[in-house]
Protein backbone atom coordinates (compact mmCIF):
# COMPACT_ATOMS: atom_id res chain seq x y z
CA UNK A 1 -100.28 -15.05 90.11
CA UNK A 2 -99.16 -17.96 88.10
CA UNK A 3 -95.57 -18.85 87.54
CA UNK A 4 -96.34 -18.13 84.12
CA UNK A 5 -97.40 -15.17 84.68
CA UNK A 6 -94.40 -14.32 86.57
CA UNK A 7 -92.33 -15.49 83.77
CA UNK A 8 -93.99 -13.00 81.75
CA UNK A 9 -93.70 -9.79 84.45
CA UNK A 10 -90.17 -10.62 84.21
CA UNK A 11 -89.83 -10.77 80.32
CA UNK A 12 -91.20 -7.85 80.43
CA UNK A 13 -88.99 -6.00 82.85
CA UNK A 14 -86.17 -7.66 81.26
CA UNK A 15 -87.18 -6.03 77.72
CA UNK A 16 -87.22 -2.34 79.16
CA UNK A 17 -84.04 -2.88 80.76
CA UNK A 18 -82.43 -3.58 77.69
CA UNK A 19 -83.40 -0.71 75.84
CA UNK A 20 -83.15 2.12 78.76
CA UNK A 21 -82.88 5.14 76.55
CA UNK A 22 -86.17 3.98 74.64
CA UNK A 23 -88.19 3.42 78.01
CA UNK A 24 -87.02 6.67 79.30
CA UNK A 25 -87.54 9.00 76.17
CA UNK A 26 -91.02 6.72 76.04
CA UNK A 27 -91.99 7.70 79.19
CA UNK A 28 -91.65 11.81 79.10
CA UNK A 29 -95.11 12.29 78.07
CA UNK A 30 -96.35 10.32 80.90
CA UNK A 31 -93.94 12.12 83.03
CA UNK A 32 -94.81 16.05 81.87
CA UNK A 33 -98.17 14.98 81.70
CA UNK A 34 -98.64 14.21 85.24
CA UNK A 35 -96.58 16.76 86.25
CA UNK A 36 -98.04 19.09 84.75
CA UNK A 37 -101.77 17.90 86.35
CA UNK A 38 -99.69 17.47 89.99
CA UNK A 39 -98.48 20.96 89.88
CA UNK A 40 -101.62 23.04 88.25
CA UNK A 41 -104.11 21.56 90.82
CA UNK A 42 -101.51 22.27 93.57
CA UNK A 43 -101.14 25.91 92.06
CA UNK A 44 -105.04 26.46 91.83
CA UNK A 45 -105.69 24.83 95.37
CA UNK A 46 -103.18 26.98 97.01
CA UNK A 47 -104.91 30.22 94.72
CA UNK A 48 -108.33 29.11 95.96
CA UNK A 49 -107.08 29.22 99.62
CA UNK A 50 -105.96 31.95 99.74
CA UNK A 51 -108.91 33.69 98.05
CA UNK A 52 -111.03 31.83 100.70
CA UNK A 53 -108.89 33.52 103.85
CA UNK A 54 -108.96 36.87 102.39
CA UNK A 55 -112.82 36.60 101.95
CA UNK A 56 -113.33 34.78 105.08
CA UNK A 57 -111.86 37.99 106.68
CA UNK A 58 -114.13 40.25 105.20
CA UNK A 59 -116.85 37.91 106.43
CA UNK A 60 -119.82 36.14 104.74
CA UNK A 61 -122.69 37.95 107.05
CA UNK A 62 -121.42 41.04 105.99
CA UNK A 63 -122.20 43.67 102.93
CA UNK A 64 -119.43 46.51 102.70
CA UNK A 65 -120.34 49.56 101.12
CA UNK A 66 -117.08 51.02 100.29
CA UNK A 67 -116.00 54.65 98.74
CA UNK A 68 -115.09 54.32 94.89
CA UNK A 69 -111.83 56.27 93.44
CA UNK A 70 -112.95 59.16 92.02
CA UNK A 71 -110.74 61.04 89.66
CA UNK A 72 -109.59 63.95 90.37
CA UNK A 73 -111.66 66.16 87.92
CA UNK A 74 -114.81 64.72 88.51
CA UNK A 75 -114.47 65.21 92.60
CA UNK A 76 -115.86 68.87 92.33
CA UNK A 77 -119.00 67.33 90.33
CA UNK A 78 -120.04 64.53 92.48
CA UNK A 79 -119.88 66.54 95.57
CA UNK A 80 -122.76 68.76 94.13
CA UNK A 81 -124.71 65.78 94.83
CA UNK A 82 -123.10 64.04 97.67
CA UNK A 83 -120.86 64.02 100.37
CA UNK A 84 -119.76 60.39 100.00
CA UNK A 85 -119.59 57.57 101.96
CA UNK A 86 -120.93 59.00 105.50
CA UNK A 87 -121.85 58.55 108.90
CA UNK A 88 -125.12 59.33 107.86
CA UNK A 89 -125.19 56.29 105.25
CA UNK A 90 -124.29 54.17 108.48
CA UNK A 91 -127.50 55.47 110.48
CA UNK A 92 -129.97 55.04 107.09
CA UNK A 93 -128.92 51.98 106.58
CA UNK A 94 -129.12 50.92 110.31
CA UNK A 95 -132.60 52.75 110.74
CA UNK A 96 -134.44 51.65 107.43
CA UNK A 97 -132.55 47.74 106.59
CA UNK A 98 -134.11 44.93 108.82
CA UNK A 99 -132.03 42.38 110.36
CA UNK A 100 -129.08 44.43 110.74
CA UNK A 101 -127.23 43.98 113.55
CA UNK A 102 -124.57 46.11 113.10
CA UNK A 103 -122.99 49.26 111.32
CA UNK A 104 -118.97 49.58 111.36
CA UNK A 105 -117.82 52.84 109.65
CA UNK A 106 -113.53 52.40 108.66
CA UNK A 107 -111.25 55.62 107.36
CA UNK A 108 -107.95 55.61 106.11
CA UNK A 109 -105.64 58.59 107.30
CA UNK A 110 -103.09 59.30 104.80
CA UNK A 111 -99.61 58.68 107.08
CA UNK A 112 -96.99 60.71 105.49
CA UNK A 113 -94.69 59.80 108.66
CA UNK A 114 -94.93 57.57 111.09
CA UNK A 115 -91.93 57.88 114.28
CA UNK A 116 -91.11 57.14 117.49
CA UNK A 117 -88.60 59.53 119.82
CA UNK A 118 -86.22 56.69 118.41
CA UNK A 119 -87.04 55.29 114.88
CA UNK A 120 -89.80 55.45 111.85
CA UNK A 121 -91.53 53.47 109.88
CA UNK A 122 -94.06 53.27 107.24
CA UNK A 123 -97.35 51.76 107.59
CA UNK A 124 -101.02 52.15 107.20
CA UNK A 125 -103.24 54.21 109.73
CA UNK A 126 -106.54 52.85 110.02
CA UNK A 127 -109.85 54.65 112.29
CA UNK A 128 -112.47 51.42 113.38
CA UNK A 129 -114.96 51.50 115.76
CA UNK A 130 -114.46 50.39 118.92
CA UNK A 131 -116.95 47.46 118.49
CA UNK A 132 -114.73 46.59 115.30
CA UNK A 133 -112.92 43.81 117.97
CA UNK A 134 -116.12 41.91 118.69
CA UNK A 135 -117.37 41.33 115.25
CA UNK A 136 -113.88 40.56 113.74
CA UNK A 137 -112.63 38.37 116.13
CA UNK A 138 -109.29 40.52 117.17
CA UNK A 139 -106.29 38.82 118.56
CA UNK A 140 -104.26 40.35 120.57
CA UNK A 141 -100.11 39.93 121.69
CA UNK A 142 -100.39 42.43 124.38
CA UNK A 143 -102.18 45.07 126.03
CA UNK A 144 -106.13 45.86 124.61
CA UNK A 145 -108.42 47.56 122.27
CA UNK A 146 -109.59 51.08 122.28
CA UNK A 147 -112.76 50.56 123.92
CA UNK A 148 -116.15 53.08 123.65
CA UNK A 149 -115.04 55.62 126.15
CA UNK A 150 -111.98 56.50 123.74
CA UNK A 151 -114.01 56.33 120.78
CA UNK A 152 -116.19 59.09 122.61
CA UNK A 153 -113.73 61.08 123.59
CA UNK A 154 -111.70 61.10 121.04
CA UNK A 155 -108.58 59.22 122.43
CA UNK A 156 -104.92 59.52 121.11
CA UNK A 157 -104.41 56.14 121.06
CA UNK A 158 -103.49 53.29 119.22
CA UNK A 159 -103.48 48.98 118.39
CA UNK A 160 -100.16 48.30 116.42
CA UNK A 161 -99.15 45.74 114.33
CA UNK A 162 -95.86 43.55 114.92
CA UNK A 163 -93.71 45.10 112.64
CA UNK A 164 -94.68 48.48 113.54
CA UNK A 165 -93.95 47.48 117.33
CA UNK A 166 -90.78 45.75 116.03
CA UNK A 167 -90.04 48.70 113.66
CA UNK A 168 -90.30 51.21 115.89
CA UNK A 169 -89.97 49.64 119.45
CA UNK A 170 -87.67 46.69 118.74
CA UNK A 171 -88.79 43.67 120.83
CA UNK A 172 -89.51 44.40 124.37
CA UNK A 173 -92.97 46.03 125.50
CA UNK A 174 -94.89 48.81 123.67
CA UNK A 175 -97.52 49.49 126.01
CA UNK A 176 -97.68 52.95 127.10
CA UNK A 177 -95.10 53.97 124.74
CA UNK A 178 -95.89 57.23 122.07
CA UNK A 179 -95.62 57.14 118.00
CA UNK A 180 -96.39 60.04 116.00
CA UNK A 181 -98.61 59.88 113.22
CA UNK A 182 -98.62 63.01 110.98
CA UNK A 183 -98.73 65.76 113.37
CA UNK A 184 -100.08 63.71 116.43
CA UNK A 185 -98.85 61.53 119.31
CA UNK A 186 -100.42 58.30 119.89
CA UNK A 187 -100.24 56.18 123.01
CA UNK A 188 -99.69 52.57 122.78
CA UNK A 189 -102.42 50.41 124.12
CA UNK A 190 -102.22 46.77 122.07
CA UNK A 191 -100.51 45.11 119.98
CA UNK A 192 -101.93 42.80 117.22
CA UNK A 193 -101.35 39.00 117.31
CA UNK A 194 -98.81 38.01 114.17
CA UNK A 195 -100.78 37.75 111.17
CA UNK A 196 -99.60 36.30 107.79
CA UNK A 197 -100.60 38.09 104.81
CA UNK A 198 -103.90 36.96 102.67
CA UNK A 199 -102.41 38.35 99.64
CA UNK A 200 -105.66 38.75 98.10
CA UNK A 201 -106.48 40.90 95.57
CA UNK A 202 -106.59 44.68 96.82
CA UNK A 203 -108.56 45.65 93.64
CA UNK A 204 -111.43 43.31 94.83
CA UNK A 205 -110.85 42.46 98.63
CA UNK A 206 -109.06 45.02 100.72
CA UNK A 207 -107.28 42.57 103.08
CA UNK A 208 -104.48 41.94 103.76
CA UNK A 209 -101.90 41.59 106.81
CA UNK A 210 -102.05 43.46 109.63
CA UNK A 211 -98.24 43.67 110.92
CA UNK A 212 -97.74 47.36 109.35
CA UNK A 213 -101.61 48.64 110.64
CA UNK A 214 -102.07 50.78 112.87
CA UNK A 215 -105.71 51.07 114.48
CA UNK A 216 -107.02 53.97 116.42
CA UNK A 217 -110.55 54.94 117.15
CA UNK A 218 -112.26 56.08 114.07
CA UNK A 219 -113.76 59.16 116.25
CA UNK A 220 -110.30 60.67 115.96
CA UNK A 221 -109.16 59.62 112.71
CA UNK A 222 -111.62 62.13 111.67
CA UNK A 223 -111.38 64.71 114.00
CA UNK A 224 -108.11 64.89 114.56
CA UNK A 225 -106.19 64.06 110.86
CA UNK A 226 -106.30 66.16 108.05
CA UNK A 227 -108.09 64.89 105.12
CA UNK A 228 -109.18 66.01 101.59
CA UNK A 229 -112.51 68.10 101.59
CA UNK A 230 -113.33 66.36 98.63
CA UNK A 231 -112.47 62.92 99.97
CA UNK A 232 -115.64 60.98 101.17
CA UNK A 233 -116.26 60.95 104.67
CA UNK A 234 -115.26 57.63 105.41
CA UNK A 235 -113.48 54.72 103.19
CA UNK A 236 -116.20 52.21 103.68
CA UNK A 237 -119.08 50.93 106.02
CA UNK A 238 -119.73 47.62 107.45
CA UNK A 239 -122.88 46.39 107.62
CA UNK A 240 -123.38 42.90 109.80
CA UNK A 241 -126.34 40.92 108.89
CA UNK A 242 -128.24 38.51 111.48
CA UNK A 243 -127.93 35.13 110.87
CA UNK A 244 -129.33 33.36 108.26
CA UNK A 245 -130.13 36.53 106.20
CA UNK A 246 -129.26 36.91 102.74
CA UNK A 247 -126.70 39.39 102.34
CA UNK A 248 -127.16 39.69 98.76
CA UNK A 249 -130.84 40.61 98.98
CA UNK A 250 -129.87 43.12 101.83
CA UNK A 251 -127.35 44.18 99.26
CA UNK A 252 -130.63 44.70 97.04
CA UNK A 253 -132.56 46.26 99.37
CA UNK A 254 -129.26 48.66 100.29
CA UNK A 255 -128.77 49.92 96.92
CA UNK A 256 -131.82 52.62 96.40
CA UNK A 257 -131.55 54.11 100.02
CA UNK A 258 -128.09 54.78 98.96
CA UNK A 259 -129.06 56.35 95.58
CA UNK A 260 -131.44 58.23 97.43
CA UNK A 261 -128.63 59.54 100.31
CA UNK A 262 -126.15 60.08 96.97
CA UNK A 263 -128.47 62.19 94.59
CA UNK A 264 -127.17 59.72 91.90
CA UNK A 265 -124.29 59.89 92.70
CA UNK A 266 -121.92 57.08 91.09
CA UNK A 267 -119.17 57.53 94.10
CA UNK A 268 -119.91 54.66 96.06
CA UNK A 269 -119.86 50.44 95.82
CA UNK A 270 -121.31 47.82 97.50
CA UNK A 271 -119.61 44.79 97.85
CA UNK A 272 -120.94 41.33 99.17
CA UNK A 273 -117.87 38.68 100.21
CA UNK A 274 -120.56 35.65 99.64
CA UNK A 275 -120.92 37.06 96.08
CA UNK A 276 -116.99 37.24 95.77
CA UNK A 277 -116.33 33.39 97.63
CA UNK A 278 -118.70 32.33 94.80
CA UNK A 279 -117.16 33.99 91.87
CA UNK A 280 -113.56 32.96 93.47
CA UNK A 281 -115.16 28.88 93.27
CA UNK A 282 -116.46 29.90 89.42
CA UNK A 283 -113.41 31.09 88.72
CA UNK A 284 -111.30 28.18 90.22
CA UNK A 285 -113.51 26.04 88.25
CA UNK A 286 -112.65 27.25 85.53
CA UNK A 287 -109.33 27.35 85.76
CA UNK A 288 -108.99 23.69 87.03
CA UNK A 289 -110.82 23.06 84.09
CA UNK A 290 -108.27 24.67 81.48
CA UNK A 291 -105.55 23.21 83.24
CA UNK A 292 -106.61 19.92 83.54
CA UNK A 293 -107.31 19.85 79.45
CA UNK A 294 -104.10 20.80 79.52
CA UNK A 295 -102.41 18.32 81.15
CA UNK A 296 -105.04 16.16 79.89
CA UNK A 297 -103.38 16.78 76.39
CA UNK A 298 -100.07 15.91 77.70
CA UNK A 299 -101.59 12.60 78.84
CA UNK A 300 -102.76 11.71 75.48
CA UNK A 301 -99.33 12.82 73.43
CA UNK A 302 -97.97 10.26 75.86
CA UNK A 303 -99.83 7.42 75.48
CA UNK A 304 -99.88 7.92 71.17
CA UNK A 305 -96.05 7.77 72.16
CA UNK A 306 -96.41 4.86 74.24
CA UNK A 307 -98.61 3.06 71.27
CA UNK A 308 -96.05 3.92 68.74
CA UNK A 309 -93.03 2.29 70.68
CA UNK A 310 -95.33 -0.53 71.73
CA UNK A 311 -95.95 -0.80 67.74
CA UNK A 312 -92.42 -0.33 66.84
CA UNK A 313 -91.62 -3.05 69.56
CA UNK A 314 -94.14 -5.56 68.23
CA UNK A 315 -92.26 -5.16 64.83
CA UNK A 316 -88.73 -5.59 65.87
CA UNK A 317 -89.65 -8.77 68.26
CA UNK A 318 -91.55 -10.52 65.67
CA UNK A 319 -89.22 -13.66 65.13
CA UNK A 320 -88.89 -13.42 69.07
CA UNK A 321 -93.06 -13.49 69.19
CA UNK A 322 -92.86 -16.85 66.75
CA UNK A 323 -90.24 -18.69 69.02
CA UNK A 324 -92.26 -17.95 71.77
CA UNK A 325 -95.52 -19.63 70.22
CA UNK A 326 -93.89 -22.06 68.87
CA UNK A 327 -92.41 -23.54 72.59
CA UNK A 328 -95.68 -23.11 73.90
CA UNK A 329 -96.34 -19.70 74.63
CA UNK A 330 -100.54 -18.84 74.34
CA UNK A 331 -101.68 -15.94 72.74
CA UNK A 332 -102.39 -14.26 76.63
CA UNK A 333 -98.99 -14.50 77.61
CA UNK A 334 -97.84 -12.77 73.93
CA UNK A 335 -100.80 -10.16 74.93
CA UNK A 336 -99.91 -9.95 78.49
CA UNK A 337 -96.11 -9.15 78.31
CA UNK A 338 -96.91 -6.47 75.93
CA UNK A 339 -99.61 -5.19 77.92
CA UNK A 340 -97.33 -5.06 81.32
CA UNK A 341 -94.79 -3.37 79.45
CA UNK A 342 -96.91 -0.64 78.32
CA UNK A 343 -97.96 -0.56 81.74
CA UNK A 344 -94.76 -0.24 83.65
CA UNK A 345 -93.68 2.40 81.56
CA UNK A 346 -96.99 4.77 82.49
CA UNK A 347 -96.77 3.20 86.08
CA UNK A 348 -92.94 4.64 86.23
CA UNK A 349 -93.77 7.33 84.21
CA UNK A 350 -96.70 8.65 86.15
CA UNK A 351 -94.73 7.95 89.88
CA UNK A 352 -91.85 10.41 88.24
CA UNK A 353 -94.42 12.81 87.31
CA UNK A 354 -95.85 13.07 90.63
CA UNK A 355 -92.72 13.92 91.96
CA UNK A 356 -91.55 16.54 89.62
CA UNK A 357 -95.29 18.09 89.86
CA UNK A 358 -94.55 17.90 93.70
CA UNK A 359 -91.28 19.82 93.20
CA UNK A 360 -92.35 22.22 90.52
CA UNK A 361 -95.15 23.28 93.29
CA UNK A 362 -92.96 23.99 96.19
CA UNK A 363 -90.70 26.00 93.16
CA UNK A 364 -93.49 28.09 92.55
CA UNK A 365 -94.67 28.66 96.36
CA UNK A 366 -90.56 29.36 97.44
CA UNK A 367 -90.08 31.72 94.70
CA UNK A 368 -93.26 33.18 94.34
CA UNK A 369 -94.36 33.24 97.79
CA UNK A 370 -98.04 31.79 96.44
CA UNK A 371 -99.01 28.88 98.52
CA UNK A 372 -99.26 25.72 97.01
CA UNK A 373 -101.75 22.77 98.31
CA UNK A 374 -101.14 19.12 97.25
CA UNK A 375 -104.29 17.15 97.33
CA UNK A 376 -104.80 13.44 97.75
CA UNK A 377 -107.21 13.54 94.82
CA UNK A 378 -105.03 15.26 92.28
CA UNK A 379 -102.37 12.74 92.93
CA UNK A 380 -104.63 9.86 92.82
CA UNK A 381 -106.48 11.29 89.36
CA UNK A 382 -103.32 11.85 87.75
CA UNK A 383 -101.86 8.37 88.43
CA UNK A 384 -104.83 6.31 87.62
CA UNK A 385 -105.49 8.86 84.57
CA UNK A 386 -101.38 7.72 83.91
CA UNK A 387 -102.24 4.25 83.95
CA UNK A 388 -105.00 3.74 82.39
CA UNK A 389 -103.76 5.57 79.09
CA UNK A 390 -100.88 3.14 79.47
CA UNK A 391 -102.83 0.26 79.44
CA UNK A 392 -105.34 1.19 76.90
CA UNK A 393 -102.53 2.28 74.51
CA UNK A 394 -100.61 -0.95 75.14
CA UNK A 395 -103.78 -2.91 74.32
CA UNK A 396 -103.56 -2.85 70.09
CA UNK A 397 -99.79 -3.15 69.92
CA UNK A 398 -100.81 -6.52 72.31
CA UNK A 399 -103.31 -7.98 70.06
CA UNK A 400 -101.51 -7.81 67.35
CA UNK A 401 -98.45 -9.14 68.71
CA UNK A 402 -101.05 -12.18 70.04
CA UNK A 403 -103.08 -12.75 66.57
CA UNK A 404 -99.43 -12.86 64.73
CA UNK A 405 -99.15 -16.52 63.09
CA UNK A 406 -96.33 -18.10 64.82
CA UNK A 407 -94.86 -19.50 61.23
CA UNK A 408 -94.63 -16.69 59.70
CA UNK A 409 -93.38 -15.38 62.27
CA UNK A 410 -90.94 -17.16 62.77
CA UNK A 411 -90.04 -16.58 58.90
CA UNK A 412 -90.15 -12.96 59.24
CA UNK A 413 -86.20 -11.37 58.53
């Protein structure tokens, strides 16, 4: 860089400074603009996240066949034909489905109370299978799962969740200790390792923390708890798949055996997690997509704004413009102060956008407890998107300040 050419950076700077009201009101489209982009791509990273962990947990090798809500006047007619969601689906399915590996059947007791000799709590009570821990990965604070043996016979006992243990315990041990669930004692053996919360969608992925769960053997969830006749069976079954085996064509393959087991029945869905992670990217495509035309709009409001002071500019400095061609100045210096104005004022623009987008984000995640996720790219995409409508609407107002004839000009009142 030239001393002309720093001559003309500092023009320039000198010119905003003068008029700081016109620069700043100039610059709020640039500013809400990138903002805006900063804090929707935040937003729908954070979204997409968590829609990834609460899917993740429901894992991609797996196809869940899952009890539908039936209402209550259509419960008598559907079990004509079926019993439900059932054991039995679990050994059909395991039996007649190749590359299986696995069937995990899950039912929900309905807690109405939940105490210890001390406290209660409310929570959700959960039957699994005993080889639940080794295809979900369980971590545990303390103590163990139930293990075969107590699924077999039926064991009053129980994994906990921290708040339940904190609930009803406080903070020391809760091994060995009893809660009553309902009508029956329970005997401590684990605790589960602090989970946060997926916050996913309960309509579409039932998962969520596991601090208020508590786990016993699914063997004596239904033997031992109460539970509408005309409830199914069980809430839902697990099915594992081998590796590398489509889940969706098992889903496929699934779907008649069931009708068969059901009569027809329409009290049952299956639901495939790779299906859902790929509608959750569709969907987060789409929505990046909206949002980005949306800030994208901002963008442009800005830089017409930016032309029209730039214009506006080129008009009031006229007899300025004809002085400075007539010492000497050459139509690129004329072009290139106007040009590094228009650019400092997207530049500053877009650098103040970034940081309210950055704040607006953390807003969002502190008082809506949704997580927020700032990417290098969005920041990156919305600064050179800043910059380069600065400089392309700073490029007319620049040419015509440079073609101006300095006499008349210098004439002009």
């Amino acid at each position: 860089m030239n001393a002309g050419d720093l001559e003309t950076l500092s023009g320039a700077v000198r010119n905003l400074g003068r008029h700081k009201l016109r620069t700043a009101l100039t610059m709020l489209g640039m500013v809400f603009g990138v903002g805006a982009v900063i804090a929707m791509l935040s937003i729908g990273a954070g979204g997409e996240k968590k829609a990834l962990e609460a899917i993740g947990k429901l894992g991609l090798r797996n196809v869940i066949v899952r009890a539908k809500n039936v209402k209550p006047d259509e419960r008598q007619e559907l079990r004509k034909k079926s019993l439900g969601v059932s054991l039995r689906d679990g050994e059909a399915i395991a039996e007649a489905i190749p590359n299986v590996e696995i069937v995990l059947p899950r039912v929900e007791v309905k807690a109405y109370k939940i105490l210890a000799p001390d406290a209660k709590t409310k929570g959700k009570v959960v039957g699994l299978s005993s080889r639940y821990a080794d295809t979900a990965s369980v971590a545990l604070a303390e103590g163990r799962f139930f293990d075969a043996k107590d699924e077999r016979e039926h064991a009053q006992v129980a994994v906990i969740g921290e708040r339940i243990r904190r609930n009803l315990f406080g903070y020391g041990s809760s091994i060995g200790k009893q809660l009553k669930v309902n009508d029956v004692w329970l005997e401590v053996i684990g605790v589960l390792a602090a989970d946060a919360p997926s916050g996913a969608n309960e309509q579409t992925v039932a998962v969520g923390s596991t601090a208020e769960e508590i786990w016993i053997p699914v063997s004596t969830a239904m033997r031992k708890f109460d539970r509408d006749p005309l409830d199914a069976p069980l809430d839902e079954l697990m099915v594992t798949m081998k590796p590398n085996v489509s889940t969706r064509e098992t889903a496929e393959l699934m779907k008649p055996l069931l009708d068969r087991l059901h009569g027809g029945a329409d009290d049952y869905e299956i639901v495939i997690p790779e299906a859902l992670l790929e509608q959750s990217r569709q969907t987060q495509r789409i929505f990046n997509i909206v949002m980005g035309s949306i800030a994208g709009i901002s963008l442009l409001v800005g830089g017409i704004g930016i032309m029209n002071i730039m214009l506006a500019s080129v008009l009031e400095r006229t007899r300025e413009i004809g002085v400075r061609r007539a010492i000497g100045a050459t139509r690129r210096d004329i072009r290139a102060q106007f040009v590094i104005e228009s650019f400092a004022i997207s530049f500053l623009g877009g650098v103040t956008g970034i940081i309210i987008g950055i704040v607006l984000a953390r807003l969002v995640a502190a008082y809506a407890g949704w997580p927020t996720v700032i990417t290098i790219s969005s920041l990156v995409v919305s600064t050179g998107v800043s910059i380069a409508v600065g400089l392309v609407s700073g490029i007319y107002p620049a040419s015509r300040a440079a073609e101006m004839n300095p006499i008349e000009a210098l004439r002009y009142e």
